[in-house]
Structures are given as structure tokens and as C-alpha cells.
PDB file of N, CA and C in Angstrom:
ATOM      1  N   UNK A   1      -8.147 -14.588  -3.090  1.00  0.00           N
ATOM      2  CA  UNK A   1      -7.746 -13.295  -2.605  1.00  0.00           C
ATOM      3  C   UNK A   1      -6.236 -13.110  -2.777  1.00  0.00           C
ATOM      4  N   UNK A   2      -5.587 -14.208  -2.560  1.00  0.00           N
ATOM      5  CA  UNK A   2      -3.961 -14.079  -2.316  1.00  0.00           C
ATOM      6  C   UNK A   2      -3.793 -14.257  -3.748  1.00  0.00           C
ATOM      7  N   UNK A   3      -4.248 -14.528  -5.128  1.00  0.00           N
ATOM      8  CA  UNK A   3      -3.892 -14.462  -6.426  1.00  0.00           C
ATOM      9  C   UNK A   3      -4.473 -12.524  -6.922  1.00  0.00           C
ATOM     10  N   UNK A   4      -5.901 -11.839  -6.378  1.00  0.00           N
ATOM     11  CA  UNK A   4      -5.540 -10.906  -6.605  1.00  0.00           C
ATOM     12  C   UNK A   4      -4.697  -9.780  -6.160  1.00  0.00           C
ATOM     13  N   UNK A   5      -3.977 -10.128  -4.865  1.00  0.00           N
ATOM     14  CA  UNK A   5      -3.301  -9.512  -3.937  1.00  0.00           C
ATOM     15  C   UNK A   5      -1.576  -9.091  -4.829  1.00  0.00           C
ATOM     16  N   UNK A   6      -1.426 -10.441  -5.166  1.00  0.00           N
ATOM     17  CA  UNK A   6      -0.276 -10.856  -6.258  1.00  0.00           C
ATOM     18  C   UNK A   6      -0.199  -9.830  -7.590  1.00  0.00           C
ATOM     19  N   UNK A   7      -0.862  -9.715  -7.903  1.00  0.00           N
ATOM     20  CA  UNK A   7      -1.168  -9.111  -8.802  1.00  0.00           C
ATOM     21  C   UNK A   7      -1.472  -7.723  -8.815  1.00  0.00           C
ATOM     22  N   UNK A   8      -1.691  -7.475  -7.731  1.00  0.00           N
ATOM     23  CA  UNK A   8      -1.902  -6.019  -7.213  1.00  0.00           C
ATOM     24  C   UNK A   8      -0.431  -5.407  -6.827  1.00  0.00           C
ATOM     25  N   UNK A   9       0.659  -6.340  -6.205  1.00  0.00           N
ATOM     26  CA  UNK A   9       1.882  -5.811  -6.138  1.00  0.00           C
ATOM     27  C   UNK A   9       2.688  -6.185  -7.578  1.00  0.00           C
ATOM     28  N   UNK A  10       2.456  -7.053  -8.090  1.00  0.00           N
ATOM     29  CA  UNK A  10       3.268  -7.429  -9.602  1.00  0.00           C
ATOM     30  C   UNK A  10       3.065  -6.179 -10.186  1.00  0.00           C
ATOM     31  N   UNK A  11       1.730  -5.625 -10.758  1.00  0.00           N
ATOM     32  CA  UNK A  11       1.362  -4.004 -11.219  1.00  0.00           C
ATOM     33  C   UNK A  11       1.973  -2.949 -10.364  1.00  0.00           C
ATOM     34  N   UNK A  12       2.563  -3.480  -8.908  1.00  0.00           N
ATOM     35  CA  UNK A  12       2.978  -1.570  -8.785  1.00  0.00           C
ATOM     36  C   UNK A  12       1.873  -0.879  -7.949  1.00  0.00           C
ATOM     37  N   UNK A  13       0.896  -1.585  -7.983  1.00  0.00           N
ATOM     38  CA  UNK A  13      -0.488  -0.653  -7.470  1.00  0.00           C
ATOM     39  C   UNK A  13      -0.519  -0.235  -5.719  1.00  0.00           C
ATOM     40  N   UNK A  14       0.149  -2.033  -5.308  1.00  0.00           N
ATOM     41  CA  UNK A  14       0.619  -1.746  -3.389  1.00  0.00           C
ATOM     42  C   UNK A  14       1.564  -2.314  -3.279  1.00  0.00           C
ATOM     43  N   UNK A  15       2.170  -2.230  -1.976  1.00  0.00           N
ATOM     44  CA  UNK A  15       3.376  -2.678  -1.855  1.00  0.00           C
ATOM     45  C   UNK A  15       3.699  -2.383  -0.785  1.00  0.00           C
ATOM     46  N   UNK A  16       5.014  -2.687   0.139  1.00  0.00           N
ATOM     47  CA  UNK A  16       5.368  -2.109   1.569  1.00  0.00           C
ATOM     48  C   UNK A  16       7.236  -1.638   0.842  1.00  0.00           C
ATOM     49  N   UNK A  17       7.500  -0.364   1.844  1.00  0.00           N
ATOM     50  CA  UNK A  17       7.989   0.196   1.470  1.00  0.00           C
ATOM     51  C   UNK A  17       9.549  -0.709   2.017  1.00  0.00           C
ATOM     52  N   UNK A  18      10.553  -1.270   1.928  1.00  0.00           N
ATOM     53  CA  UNK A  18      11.627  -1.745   2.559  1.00  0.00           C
ATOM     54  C   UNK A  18      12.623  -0.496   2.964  1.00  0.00           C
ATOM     55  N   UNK A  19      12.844  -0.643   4.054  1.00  0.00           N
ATOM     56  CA  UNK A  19      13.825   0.332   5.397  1.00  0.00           C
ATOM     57  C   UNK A  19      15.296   0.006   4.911  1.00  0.00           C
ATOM     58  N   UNK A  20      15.369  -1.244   4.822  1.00  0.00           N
ATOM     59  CA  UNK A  20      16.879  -2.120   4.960  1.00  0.00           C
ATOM     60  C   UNK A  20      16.837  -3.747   5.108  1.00  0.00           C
ATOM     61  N   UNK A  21      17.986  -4.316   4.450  1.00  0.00           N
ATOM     62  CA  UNK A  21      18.142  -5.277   4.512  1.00  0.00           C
ATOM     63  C   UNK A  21      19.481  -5.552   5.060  1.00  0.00           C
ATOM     64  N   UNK A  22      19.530  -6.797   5.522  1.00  0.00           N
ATOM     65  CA  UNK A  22      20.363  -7.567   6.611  1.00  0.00           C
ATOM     66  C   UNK A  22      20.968  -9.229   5.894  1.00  0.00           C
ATOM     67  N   UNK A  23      22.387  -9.207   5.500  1.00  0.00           N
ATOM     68  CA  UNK A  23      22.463 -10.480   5.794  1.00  0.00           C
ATOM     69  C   UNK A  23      22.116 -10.993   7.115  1.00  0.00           C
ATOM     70  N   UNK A  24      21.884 -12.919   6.844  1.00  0.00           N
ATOM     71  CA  UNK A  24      21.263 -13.481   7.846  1.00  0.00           C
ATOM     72  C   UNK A  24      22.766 -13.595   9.396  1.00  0.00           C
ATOM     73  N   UNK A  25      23.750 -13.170   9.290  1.00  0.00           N
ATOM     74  CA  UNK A  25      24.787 -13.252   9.977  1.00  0.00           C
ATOM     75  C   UNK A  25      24.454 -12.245  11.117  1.00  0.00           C
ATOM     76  N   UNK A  26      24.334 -11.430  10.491  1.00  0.00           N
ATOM     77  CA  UNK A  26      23.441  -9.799  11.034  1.00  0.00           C
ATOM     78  C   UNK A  26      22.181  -9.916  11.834  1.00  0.00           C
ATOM     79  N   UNK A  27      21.488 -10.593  12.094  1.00  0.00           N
ATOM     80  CA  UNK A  27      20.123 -10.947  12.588  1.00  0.00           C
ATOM     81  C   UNK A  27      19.931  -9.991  13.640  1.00  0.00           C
ATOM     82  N   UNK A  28      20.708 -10.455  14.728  1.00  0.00           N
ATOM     83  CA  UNK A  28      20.419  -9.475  15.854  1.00  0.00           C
ATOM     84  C   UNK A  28      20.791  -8.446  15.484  1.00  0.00           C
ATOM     85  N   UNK A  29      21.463  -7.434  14.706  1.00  0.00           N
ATOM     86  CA  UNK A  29      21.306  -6.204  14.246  1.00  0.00           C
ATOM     87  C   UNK A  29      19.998  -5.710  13.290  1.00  0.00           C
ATOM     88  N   UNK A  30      19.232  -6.561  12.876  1.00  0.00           N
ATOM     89  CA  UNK A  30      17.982  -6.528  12.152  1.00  0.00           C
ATOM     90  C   UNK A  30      16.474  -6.510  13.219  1.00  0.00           C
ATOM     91  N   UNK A  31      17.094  -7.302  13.892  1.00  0.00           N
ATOM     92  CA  UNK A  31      16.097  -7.538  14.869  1.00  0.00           C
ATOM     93  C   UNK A  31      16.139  -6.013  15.764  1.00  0.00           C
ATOM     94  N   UNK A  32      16.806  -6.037  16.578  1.00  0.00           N
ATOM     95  CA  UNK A  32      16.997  -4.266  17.174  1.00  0.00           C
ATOM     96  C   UNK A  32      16.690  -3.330  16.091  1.00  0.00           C
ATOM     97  N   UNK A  33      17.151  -3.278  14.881  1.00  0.00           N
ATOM     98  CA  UNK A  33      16.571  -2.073  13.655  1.00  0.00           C
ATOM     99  C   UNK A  33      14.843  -2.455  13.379  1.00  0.00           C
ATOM    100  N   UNK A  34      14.622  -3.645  13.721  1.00  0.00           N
ATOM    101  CA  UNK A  34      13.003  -3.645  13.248  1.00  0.00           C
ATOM    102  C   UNK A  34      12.064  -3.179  14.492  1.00  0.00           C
ATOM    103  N   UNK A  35      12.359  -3.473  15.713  1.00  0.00           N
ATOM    104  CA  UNK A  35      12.051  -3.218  17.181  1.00  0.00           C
ATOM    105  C   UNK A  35      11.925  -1.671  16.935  1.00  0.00           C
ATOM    106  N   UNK A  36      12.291  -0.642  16.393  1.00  0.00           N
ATOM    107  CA  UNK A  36      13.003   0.589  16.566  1.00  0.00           C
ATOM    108  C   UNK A  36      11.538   1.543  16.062  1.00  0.00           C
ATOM    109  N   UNK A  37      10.568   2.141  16.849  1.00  0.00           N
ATOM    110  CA  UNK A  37       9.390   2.708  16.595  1.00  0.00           C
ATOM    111  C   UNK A  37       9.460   3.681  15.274  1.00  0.00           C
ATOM    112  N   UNK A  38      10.397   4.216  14.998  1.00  0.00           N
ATOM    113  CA  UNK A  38      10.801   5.481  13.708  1.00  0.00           C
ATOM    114  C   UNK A  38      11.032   5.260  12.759  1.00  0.00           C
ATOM    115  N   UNK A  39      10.376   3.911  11.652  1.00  0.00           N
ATOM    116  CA  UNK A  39      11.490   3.438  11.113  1.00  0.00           C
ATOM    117  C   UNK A  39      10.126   3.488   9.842  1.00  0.00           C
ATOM    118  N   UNK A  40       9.985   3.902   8.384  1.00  0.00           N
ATOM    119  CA  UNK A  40       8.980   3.937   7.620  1.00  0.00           C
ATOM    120  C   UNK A  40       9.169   2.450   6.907  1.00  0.00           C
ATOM    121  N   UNK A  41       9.456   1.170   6.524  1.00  0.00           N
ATOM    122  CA  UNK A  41       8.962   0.344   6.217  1.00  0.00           C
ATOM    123  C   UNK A  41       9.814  -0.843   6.431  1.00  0.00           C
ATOM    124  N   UNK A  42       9.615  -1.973   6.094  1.00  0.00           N
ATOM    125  CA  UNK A  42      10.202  -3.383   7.074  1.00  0.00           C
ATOM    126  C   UNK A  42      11.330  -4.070   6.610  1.00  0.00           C
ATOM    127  N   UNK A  43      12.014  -4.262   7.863  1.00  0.00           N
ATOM    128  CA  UNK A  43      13.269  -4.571   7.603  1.00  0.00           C
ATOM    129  C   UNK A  43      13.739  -6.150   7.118  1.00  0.00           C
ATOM    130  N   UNK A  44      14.375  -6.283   6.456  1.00  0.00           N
ATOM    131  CA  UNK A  44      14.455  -7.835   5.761  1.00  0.00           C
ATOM    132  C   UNK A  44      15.801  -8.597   6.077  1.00  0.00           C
ATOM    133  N   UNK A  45      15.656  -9.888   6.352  1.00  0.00           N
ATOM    134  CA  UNK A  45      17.008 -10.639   6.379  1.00  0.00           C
ATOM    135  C   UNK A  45      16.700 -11.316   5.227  1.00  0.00           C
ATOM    136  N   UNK A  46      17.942 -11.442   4.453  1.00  0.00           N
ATOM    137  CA  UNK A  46      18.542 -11.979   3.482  1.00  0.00           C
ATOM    138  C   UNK A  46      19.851 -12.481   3.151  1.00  0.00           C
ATOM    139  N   UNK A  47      19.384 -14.261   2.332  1.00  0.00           N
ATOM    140  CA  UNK A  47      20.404 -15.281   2.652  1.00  0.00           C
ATOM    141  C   UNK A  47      21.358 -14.298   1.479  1.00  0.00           C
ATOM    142  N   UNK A  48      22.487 -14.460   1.737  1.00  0.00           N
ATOM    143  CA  UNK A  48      23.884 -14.327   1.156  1.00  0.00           C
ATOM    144  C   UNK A  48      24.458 -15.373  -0.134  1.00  0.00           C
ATOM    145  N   UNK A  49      24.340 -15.120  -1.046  1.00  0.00           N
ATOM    146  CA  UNK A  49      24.985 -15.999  -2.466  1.00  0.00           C
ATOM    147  C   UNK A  49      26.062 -16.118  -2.251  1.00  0.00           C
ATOM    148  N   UNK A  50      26.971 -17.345  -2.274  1.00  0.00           N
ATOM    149  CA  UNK A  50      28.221 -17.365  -2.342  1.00  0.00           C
ATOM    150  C   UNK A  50      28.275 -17.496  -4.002  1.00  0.00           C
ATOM    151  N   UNK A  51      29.550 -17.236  -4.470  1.00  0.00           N
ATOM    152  CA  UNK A  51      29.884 -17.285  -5.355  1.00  0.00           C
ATOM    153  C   UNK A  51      30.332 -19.153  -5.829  1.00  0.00           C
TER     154      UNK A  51
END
């Protein structure tokens, strides 16, 4: 199921819509923005590349 699922978002066909993303420094500002009932799709933390 989870290989045709894969494949169903690789094509484009489903997907969830992303609101915003958060470096992980930010958390508790991600966390309160995901809590937040009005919000059309899910909010993401993401690690930071240093150079």
C-alpha cells in the first residue's frame, strides 16, 4: 500500500497542501502555528544547512 501511495504523490495525483515551514530553532513558533484551527495545510519543521 505504502509503495502505491508513493507513487500516487511522486505523479502529482495527492498530496497535502504545506501552510509553512519553520526552522527547527523556531519550534515553539511552529507548534502554536500548527495548534491554530484556520490554517489550510501542515506546518513543517525543517533542519537548517549550514554552509
Amino acid at each position: 500500500m505504502y509503495t502505491e501511495l508513493a507513487g500516487l504523490v511522486s505523479e502529482g495525483v495527492i498530496g497535502a497542501e504545506i501552510t509553512a515551514t519553520y526552522p527547527l530553532e523556531d519550534f515553539a513558533k511552529a507548534i502554536r502555528h500548527a495548534q491554530q484551527t484556520e490554517r489550510n495545510g501542515k506546518v513543517l519543521i525543517v533542519p537548517v544547512t549550514r554552509p
